[in-house]
N, C-alpha and C. Protein backbone atom coordinates (compact mmCIF):
# COMPACT_ATOMS: atom_id res chain seq x y z
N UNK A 1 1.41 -5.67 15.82
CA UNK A 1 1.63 -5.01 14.54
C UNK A 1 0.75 -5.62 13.46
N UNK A 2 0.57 -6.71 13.58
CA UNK A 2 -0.38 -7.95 12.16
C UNK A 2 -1.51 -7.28 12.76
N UNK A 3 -2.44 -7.03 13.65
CA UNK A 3 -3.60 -6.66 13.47
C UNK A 3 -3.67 -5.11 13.48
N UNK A 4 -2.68 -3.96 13.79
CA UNK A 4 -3.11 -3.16 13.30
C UNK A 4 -2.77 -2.70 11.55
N UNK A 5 -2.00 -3.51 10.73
CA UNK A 5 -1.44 -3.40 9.29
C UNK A 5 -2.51 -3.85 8.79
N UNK A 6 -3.15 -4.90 9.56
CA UNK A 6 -4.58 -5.61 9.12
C UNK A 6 -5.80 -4.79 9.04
N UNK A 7 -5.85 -3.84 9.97
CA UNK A 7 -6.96 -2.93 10.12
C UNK A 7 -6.66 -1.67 9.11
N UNK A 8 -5.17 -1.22 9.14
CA UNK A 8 -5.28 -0.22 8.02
C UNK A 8 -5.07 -0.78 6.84
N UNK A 9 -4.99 -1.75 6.34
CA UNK A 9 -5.14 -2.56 4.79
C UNK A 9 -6.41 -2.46 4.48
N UNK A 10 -7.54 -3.02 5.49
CA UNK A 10 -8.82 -3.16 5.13
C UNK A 10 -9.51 -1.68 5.41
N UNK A 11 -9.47 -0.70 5.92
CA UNK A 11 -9.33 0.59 5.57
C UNK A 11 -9.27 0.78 4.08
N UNK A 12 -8.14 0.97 4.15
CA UNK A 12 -8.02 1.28 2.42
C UNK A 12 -9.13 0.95 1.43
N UNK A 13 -9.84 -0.09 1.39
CA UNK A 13 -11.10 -0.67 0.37
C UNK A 13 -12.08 -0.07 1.00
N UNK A 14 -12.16 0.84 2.54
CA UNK A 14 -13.53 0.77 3.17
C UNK A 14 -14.39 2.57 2.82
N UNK A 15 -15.13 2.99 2.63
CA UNK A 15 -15.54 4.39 2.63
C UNK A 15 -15.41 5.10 3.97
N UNK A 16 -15.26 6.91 3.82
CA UNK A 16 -14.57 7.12 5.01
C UNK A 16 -14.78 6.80 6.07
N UNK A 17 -16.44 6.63 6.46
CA UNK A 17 -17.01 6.12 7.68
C UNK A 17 -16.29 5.03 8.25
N UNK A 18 -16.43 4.10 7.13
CA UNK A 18 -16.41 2.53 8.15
C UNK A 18 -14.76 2.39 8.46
N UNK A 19 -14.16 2.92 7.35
CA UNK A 19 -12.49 3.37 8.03
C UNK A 19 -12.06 4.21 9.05
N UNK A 20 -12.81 4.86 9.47
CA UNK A 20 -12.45 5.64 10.84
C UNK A 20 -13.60 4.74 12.24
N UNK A 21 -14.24 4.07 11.43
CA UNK A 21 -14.67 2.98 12.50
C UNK A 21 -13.90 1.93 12.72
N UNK A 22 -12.98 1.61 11.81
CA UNK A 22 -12.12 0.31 11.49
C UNK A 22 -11.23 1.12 12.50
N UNK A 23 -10.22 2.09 12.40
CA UNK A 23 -9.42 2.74 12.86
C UNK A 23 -9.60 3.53 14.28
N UNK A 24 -10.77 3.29 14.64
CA UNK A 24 -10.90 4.51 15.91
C UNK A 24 -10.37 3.81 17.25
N UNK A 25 -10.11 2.55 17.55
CA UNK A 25 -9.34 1.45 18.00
C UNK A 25 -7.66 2.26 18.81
N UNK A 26 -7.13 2.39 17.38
CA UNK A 26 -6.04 3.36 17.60
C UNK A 26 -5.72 4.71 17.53
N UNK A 27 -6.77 5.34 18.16
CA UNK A 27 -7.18 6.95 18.55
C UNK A 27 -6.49 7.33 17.19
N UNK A 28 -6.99 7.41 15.84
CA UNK A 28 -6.41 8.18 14.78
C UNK A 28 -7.47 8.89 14.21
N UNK A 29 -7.16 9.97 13.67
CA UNK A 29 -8.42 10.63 12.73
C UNK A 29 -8.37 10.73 11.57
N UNK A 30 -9.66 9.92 10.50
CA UNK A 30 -9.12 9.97 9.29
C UNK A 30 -9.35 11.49 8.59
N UNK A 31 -8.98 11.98 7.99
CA UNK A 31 -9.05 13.33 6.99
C UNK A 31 -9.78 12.80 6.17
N UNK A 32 -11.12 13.24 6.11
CA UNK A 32 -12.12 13.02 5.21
C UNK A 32 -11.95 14.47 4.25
N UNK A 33 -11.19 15.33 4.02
CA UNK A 33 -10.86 16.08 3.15
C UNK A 33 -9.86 15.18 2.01
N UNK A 34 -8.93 14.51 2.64
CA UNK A 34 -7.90 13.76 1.50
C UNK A 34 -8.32 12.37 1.16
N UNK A 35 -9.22 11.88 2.48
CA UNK A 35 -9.26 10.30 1.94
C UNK A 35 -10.25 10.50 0.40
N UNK A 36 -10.29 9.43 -0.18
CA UNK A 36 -11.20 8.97 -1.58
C UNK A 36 -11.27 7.42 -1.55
N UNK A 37 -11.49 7.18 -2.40
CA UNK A 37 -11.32 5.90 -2.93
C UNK A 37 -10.54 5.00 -3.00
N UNK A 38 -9.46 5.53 -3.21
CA UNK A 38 -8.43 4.56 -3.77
C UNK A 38 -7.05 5.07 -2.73
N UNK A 39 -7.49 5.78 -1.76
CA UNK A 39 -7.20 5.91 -0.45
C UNK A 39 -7.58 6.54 0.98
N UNK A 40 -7.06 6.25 2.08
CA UNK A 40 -7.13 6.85 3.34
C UNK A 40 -6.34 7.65 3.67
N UNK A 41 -6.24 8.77 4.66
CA UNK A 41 -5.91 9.34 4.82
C UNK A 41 -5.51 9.42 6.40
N UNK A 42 -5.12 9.06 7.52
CA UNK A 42 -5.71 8.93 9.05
C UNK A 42 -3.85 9.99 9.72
N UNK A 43 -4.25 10.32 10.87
CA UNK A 43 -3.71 10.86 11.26
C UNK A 43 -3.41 10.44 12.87
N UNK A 44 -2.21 9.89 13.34
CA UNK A 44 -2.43 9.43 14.89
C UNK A 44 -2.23 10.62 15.33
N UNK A 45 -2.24 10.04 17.08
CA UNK A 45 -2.37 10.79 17.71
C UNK A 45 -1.03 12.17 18.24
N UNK A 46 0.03 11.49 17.79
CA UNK A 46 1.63 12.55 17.70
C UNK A 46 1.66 13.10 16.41
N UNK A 47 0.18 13.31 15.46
CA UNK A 47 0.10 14.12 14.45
C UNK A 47 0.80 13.41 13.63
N UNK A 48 1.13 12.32 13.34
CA UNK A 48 2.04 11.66 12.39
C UNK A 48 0.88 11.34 11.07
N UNK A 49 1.14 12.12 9.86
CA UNK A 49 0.27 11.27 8.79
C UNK A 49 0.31 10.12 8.12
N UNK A 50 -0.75 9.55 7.49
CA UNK A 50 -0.49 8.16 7.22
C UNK A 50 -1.64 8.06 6.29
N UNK A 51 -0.86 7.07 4.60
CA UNK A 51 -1.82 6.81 3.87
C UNK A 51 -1.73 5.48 3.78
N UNK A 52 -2.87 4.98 3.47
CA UNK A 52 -3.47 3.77 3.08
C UNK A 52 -3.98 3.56 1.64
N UNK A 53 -3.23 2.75 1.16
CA UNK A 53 -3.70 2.76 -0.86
C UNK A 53 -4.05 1.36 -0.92
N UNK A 54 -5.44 1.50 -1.60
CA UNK A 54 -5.85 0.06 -1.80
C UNK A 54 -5.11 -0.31 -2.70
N UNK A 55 -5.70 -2.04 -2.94
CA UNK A 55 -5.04 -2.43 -4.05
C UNK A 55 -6.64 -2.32 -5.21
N UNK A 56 -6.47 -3.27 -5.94
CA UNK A 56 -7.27 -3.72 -7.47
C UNK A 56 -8.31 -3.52 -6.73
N UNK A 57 -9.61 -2.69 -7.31
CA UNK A 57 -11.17 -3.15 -6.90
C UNK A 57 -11.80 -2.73 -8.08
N UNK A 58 -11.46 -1.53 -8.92
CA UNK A 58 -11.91 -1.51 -9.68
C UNK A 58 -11.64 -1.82 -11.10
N UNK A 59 -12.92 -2.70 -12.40
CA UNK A 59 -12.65 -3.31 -13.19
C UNK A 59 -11.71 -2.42 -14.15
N UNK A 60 -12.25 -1.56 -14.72
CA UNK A 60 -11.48 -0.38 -15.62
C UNK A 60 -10.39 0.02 -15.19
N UNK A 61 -10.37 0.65 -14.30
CA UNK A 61 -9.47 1.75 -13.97
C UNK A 61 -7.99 0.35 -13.29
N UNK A 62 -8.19 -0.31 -12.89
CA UNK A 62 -7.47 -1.06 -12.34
C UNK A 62 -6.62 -2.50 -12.67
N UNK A 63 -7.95 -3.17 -12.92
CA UNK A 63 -7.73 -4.57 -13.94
C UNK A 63 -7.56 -4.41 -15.06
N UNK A 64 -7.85 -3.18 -15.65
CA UNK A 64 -7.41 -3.17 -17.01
C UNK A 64 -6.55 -2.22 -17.49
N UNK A 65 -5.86 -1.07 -16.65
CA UNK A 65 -5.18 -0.22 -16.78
C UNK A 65 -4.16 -0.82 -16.40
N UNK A 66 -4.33 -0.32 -14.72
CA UNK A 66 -3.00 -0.30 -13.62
C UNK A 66 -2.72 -1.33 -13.37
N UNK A 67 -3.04 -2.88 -13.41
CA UNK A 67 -2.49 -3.98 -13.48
C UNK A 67 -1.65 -4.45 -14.68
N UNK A 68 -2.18 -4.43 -15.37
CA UNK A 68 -1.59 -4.36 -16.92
C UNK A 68 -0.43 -3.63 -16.86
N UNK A 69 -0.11 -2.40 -16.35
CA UNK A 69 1.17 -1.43 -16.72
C UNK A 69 1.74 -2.22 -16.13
N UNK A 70 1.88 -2.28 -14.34
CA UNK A 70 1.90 -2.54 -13.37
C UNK A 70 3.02 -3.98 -13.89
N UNK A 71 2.59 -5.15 -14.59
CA UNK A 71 3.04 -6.37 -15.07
C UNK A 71 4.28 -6.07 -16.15
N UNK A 72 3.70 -5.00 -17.13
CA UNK A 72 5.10 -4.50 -18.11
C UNK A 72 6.13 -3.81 -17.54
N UNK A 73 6.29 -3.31 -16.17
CA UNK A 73 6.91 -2.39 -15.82
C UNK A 73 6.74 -0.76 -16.18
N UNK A 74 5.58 -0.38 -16.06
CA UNK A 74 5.32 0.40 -17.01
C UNK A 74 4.67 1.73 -16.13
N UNK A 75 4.47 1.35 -14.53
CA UNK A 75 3.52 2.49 -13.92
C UNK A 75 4.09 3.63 -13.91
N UNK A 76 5.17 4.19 -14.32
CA UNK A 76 5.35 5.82 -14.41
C UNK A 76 4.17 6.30 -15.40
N UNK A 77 3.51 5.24 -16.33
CA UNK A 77 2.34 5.88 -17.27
C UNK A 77 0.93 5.59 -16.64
N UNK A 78 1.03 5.11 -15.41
CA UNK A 78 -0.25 4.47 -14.76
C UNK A 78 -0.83 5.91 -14.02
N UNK A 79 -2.06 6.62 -14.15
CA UNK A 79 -2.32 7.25 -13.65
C UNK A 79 -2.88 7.34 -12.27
N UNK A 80 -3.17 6.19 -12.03
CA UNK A 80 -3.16 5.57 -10.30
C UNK A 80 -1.89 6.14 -9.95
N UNK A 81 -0.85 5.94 -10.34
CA UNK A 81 0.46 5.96 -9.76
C UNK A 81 0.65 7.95 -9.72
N UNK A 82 -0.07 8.51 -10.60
CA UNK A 82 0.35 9.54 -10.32
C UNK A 82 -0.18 10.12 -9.39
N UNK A 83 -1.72 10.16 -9.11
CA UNK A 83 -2.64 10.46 -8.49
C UNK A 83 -1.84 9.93 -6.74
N UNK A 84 -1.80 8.80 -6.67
CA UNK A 84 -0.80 8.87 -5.17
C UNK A 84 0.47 9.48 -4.73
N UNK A 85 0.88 9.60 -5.77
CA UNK A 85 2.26 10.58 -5.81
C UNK A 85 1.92 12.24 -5.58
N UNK A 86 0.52 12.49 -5.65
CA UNK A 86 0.26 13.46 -6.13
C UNK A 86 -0.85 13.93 -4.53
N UNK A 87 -1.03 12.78 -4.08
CA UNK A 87 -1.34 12.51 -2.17
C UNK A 87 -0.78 12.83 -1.80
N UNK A 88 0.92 11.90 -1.54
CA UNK A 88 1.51 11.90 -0.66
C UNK A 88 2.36 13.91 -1.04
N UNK A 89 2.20 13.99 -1.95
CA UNK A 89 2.29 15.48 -1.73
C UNK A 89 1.37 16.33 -1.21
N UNK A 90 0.37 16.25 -1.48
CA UNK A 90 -0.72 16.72 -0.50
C UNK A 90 -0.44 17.11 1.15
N UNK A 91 -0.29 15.41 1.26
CA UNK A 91 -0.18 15.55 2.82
C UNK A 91 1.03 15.89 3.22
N UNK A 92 2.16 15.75 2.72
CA UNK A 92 3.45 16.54 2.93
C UNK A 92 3.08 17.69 3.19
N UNK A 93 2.15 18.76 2.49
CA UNK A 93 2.42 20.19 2.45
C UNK A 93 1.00 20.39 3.38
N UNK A 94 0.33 19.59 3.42
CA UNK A 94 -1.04 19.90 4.70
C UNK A 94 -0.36 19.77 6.73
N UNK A 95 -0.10 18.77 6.35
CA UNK A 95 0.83 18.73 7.75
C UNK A 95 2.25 18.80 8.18
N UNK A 96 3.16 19.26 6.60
CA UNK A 96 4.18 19.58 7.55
C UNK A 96 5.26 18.14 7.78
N UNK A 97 4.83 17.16 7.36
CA UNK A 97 5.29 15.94 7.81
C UNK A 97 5.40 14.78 6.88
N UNK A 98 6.89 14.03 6.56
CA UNK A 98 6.24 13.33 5.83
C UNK A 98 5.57 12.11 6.42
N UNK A 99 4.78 11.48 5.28
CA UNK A 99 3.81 10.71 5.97
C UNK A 99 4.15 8.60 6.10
N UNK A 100 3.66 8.03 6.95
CA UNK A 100 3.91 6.75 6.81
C UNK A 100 2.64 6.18 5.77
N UNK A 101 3.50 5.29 5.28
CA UNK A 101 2.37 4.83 3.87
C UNK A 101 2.45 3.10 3.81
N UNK A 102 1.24 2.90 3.51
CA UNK A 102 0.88 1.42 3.96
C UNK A 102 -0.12 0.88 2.45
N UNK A 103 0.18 -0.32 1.74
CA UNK A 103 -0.55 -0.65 0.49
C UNK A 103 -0.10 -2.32 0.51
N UNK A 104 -1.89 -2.61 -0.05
CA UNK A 104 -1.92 -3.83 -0.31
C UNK A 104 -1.66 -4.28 -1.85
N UNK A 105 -1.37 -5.20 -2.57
CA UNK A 105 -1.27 -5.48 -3.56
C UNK A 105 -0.64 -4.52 -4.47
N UNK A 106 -1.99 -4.20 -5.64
CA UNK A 106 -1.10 -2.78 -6.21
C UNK A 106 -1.09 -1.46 -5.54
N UNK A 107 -1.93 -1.35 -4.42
CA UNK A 107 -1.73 -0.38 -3.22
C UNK A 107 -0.37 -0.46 -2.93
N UNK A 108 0.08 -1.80 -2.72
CA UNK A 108 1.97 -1.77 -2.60
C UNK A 108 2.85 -0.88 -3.59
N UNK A 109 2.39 -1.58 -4.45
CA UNK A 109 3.56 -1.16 -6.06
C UNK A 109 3.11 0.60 -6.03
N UNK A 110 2.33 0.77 -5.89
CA UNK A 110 2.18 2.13 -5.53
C UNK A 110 2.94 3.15 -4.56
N UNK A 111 3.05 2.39 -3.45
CA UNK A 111 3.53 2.96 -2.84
C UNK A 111 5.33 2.97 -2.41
N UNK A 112 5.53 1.46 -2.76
CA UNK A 112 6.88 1.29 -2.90
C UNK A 112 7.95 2.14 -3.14
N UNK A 113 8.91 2.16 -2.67
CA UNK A 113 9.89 3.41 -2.96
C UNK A 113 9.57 4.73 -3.42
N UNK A 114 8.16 5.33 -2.58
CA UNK A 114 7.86 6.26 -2.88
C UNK A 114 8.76 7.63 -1.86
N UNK A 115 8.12 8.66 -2.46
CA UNK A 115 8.88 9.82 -1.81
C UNK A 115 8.44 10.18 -0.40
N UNK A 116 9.23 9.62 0.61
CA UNK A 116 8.74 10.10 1.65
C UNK A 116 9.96 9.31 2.81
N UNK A 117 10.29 10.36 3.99
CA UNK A 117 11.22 9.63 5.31
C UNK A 117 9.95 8.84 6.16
N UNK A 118 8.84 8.83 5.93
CA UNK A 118 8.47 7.98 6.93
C UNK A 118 8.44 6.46 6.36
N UNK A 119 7.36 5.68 7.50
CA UNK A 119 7.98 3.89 6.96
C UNK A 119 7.40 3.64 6.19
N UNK A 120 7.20 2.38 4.73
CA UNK A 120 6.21 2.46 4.09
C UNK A 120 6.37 0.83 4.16
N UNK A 121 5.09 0.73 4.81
CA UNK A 121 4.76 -0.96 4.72
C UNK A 121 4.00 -1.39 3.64
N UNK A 122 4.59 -2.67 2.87
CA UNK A 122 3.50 -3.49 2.06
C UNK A 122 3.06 -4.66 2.39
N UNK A 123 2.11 -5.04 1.84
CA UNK A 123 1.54 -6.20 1.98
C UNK A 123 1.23 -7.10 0.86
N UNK A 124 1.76 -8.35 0.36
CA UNK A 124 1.74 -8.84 -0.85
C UNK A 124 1.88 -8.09 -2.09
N UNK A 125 2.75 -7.00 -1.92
CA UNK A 125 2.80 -6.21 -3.48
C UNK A 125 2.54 -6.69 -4.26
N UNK A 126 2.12 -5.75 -5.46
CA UNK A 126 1.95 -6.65 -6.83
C UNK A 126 3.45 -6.16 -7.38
N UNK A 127 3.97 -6.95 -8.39
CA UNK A 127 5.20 -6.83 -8.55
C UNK A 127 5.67 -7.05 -10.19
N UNK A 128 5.98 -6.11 -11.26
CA UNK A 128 6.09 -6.76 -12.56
C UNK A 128 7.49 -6.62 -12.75
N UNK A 129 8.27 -6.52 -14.22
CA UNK A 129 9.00 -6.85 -14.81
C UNK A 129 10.11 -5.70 -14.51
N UNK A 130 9.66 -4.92 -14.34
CA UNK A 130 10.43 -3.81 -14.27
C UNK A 130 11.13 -3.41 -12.56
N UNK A 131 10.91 -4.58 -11.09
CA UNK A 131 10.78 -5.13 -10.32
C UNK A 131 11.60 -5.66 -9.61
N UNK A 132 12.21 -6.68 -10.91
CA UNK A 132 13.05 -7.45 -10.93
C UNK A 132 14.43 -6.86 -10.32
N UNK A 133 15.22 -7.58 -9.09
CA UNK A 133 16.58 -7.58 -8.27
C UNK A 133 16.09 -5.86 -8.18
N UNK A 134 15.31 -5.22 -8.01
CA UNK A 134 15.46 -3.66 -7.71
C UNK A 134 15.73 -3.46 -5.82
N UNK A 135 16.06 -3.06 -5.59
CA UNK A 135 17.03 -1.73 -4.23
C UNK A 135 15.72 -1.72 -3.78
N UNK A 136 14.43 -1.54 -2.65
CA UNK A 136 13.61 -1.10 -1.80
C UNK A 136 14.30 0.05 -1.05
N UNK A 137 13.65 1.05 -0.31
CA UNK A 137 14.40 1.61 0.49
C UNK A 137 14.81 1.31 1.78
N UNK A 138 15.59 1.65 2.44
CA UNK A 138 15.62 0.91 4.26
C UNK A 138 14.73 1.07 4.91
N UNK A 139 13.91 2.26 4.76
CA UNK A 139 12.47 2.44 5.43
C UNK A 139 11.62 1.50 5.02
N UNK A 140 11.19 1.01 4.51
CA UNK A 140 10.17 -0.17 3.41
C UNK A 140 10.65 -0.93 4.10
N UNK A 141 9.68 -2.09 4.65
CA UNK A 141 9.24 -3.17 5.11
C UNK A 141 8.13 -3.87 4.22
N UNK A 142 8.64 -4.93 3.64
CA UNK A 142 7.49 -5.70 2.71
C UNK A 142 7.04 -7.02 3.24
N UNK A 143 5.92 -7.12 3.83
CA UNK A 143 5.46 -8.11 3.92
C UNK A 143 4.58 -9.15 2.81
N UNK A 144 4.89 -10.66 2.33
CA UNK A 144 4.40 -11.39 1.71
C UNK A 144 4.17 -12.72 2.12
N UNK A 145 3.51 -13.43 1.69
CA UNK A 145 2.98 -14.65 1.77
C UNK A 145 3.60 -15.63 0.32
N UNK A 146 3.91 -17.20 1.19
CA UNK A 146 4.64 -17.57 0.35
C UNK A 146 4.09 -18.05 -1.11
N UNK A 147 2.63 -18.10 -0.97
CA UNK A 147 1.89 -18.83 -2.11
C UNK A 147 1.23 -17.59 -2.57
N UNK A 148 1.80 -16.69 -2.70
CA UNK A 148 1.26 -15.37 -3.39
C UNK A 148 1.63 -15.17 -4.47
N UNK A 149 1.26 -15.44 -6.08
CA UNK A 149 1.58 -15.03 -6.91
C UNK A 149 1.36 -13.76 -7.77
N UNK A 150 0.96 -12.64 -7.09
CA UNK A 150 1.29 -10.90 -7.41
C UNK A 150 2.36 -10.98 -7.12
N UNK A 151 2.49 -11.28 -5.81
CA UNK A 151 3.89 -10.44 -5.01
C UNK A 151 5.37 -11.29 -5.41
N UNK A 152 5.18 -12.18 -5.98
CA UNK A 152 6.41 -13.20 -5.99
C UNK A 152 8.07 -12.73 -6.82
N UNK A 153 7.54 -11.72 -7.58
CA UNK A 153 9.10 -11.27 -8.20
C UNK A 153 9.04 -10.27 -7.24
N UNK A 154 8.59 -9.73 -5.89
CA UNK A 154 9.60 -8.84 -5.25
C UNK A 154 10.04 -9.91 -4.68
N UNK A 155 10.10 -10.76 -4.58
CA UNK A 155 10.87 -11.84 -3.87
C UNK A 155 12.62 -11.90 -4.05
N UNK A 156 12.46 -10.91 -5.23
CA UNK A 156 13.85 -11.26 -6.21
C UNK A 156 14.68 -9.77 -5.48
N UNK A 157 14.35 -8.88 -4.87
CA UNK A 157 14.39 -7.40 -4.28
C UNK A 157 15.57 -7.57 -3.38
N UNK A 158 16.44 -6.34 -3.08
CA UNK A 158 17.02 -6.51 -2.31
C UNK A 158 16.80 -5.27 -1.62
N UNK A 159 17.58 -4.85 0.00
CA UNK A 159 16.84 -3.83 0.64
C UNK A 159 16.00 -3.77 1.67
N UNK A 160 15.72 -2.98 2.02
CA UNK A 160 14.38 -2.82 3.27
C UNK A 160 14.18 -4.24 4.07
N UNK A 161 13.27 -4.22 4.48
CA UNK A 161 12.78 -5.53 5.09
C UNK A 161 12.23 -6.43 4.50
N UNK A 162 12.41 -7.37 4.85
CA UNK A 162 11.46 -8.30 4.00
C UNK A 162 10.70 -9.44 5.76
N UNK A 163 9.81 -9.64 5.32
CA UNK A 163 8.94 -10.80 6.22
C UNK A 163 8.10 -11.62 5.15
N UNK A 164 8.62 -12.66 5.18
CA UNK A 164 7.34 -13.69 4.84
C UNK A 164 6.89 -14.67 5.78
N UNK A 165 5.56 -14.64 5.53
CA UNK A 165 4.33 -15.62 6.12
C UNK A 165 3.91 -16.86 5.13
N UNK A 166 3.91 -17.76 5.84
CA UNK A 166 3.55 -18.95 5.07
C UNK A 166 2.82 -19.27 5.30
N UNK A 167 1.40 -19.31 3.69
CA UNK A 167 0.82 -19.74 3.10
C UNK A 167 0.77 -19.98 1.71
N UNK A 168 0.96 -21.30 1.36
CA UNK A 168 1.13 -22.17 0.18
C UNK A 168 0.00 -22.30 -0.63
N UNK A 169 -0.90 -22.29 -0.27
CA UNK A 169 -2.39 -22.20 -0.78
C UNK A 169 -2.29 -21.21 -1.70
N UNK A 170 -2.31 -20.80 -2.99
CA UNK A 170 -2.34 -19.55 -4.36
C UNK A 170 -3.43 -19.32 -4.55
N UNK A 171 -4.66 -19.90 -3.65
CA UNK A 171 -5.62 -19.36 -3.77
C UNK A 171 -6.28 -18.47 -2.71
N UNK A 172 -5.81 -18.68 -1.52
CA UNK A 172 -5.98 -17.81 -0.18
C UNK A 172 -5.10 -16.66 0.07
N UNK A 173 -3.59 -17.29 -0.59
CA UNK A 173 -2.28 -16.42 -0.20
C UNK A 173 -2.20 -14.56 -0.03
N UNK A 174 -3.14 -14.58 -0.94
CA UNK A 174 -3.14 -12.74 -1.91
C UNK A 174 -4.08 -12.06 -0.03
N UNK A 175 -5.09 -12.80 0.12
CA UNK A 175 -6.03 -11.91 0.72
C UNK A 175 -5.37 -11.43 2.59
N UNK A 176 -5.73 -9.70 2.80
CA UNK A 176 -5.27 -9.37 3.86
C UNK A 176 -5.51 -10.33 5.64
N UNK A 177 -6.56 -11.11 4.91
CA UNK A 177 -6.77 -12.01 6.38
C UNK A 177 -5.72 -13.26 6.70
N UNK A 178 -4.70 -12.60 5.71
CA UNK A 178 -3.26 -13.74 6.24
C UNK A 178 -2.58 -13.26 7.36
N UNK A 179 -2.58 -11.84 7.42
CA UNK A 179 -2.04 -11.27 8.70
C UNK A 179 -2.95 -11.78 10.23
């Protein structure tokens, strides 16, 4: 499971090519109609859909928007946040299915208790104020690292799964090569 969450995390940051090269491993096809930027799109092989939401890469739109909300509790005004909400409807109504959804950092907080019966894995969420002791759903599985300081107030969460991995290091902790 750690190396394929690992392969669709690093997906998520990759353009469609090198993500369906990252991914072709586990016979999936990415939808180069839905993937973009700031996600993937891949489809296995029992037709099950599945998105992948990066986290932070870009300076504007990200570090200075959606991180920022993201910390006040504030992403119902984050337009990242709508724009994935606005995916996972997509692919609801393209295939028929809802989809499994997978996010790193603020790719997490994104995806977190979003609308959908399939599973939604994170990986070091980023996590702000608004965060705090909140319900996950039972489907949600959050994975974190212990020296991660994004993800550290979902620590406070109750709900879904939780797994932590230990690394103490706050300077290694954040990056997907902990899996």
């Amino acid at each position: 499971m750690q190396d394929y969450l690992k392969d669709v995390l690093n997906s998520s940051y990759q353009n469609k090519k090198t993500a369906q090269n990252t991914l072709e491993k586990y016979k999936v096809k990415v939808d180069r109609d839905l993937s973009g930027k700031e996600a993937k799109v891949f489809i296995n092989e029992d037709g099950t859909p599945n998105i992948a939401v990066r986290g932070s890469k870009n300076i504007i739109k990200d570090f200075l928007i959606s991180d920022p909300l993201l910390a006040l509790g504030l992403s119902k005004y984050d337009p990242r946040k709508k724009r994935t909400d606005e995916l996972i409807r997509k692919v609801k109504e393209k295939y028929k299915k809802d989809p499994n959804l997978y996010g790193h950092s603020l790719g997490g907080a994104l995806v977190s208790g979003a609308d959908t019966k399939g599973k939604i894995t994170t990986f070091n969420k980023g996590a702000g104020l608004s965060e705090l002791f909140k319900e996950i759903p039972s489907n949600q599985t959050d994975v974190r690292t212990t020296g991660d300081l994004v993800s550290v107030l979902s620590g406070t969460q109750g709900g879904g799964t939780k797994i932590l991995l230990n690394n103490p290091n706050v300077l290694s902790a954040h990056s997907i090569s902990n899996l």
